[in-house]
Protein backbone atom coordinates (compact mmCIF):
# COMPACT_ATOMS: atom_id res chain seq x y z
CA UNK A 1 26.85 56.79 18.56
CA UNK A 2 28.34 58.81 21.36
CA UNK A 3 29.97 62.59 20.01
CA UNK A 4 33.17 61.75 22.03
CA UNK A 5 33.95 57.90 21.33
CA UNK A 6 35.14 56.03 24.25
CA UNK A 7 32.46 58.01 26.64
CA UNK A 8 29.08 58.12 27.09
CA UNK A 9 28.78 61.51 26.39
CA UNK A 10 26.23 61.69 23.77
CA UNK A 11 25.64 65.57 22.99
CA UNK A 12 28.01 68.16 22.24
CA UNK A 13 26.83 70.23 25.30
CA UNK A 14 23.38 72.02 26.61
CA UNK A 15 20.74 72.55 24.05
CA UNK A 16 20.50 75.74 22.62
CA UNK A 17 17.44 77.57 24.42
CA UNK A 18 14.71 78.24 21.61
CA UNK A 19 13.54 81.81 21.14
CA UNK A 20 10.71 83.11 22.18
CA UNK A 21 8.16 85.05 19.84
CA UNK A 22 8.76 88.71 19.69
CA UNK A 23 12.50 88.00 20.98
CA UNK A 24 14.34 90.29 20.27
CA UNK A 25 17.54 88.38 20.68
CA UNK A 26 18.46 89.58 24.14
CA UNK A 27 16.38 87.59 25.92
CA UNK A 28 17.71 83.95 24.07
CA UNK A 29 21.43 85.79 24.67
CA UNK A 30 20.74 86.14 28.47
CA UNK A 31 19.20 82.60 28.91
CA UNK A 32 21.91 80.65 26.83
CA UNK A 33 24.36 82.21 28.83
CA UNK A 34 23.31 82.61 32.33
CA UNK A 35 21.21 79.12 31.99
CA UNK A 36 24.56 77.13 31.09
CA UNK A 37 26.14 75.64 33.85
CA UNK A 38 28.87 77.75 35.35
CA UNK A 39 31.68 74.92 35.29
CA UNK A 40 31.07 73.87 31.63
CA UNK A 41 31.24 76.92 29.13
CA UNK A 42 28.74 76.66 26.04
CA UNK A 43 30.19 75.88 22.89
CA UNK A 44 32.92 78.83 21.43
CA UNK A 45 30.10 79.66 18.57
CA UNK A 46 27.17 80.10 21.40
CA UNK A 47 29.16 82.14 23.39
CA UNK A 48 30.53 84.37 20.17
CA UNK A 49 27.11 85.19 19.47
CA UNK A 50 25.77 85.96 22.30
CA UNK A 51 28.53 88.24 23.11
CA UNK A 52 27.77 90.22 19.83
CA UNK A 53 24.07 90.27 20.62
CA UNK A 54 24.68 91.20 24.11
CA UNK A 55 27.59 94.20 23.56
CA UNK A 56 25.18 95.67 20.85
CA UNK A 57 22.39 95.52 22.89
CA UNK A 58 24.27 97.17 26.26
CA UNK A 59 25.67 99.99 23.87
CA UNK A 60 22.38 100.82 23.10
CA UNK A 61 20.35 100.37 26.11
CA UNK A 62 22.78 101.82 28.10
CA UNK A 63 22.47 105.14 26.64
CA UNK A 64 18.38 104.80 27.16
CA UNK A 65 18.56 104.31 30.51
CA UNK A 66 20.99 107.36 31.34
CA UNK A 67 18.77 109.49 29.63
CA UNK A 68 15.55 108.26 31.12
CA UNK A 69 16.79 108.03 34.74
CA UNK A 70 18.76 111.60 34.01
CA UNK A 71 14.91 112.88 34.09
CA UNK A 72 14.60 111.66 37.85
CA UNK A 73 15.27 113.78 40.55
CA UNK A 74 19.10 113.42 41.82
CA UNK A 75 18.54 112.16 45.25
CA UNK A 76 16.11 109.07 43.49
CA UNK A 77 17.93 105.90 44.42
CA UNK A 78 16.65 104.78 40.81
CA UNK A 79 18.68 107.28 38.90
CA UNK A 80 21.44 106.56 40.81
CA UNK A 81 20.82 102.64 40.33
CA UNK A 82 20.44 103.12 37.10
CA UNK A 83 22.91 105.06 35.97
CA UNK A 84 25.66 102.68 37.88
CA UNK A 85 24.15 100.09 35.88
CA UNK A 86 24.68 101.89 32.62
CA UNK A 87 28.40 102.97 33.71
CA UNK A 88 29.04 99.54 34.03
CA UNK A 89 28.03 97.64 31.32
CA UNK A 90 29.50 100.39 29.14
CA UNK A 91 32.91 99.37 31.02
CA UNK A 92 32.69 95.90 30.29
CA UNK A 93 31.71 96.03 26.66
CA UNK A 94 34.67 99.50 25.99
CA UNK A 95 37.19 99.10 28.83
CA UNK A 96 37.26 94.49 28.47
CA UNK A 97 37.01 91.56 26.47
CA UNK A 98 36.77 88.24 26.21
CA UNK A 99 40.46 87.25 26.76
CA UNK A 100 42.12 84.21 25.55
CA UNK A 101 40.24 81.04 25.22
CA UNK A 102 36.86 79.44 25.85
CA UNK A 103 36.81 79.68 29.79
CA UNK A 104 37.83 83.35 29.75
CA UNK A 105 35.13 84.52 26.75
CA UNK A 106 32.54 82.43 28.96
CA UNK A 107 33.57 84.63 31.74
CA UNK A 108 33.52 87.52 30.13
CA UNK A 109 29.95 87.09 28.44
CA UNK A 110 28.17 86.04 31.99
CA UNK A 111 29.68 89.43 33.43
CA UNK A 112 27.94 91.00 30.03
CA UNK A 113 24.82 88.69 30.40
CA UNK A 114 24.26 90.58 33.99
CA UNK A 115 24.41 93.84 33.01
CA UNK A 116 22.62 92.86 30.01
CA UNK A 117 19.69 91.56 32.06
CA UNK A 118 20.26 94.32 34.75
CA UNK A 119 19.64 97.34 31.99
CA UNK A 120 17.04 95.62 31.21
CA UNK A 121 14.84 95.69 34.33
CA UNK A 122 15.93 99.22 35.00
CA UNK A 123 14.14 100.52 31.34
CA UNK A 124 11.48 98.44 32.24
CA UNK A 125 10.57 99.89 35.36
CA UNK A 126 11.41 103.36 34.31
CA UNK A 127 9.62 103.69 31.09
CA UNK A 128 6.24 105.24 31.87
């Protein structure tokens, strides 16, 4: 039986992308954002959880990377790569939010998946 009678719509939107082992939650919070389709949002309750796993995890990383690239010389594109990276994740998650509605907190979680997935690769290729 179809989800929305009178279509042929079957589901109630993309599957949910299964975690990997060892996941810490960030990576199943990048891909079930960035993965969707960028002209039909996730459902509200996907998108509401990955924005909570994804602002906790910028907060935290954020602060990581500053301090790691702050040990790099201050004419190393890295630092300064990294630490505009950290700047501005920590602006989306203190200075914006999701907005009103589905299509805005969609928005406003891909903009958080980025930086998300961009402090990410920077601790990764700084950590020694």
């Amino acid at each position: 039986m179809p989800v929305w009678p009178g279509t042929a719509v079957t589901t109630a939107g993309p599957p949910t992308p299964p975690r990997a082992e060892g996941d810490d939650g960030i990576e199943w919070a990048i891909r079930a954002i960035l993965d969707a389709p960028s002209h039909i949002s996730p459902p509200m309750g996907r998108v509401s959880s990955s924005t909570v796993v994804l602002r906790a995890y910028i907060k935290k990383t954020a602060q990581e990377v500053r301090e790691t690239a702050s040990a790099l010389p201050v004419d190393d594109p890295r630092r300064a790569a990294a630490e505009s990276s950290a700047a501005e994740g920590l602006h989306r998650v203190n200075e914006l939010g999701p907005g009103s509605g589905l299509r805005s907190a969609f928005d406003y979680a891909r903009g958080l998946a980025l930086s998300a997935k961009a402090l990410r690769d920077h601790r990764a290729e700084l950590t020694p």
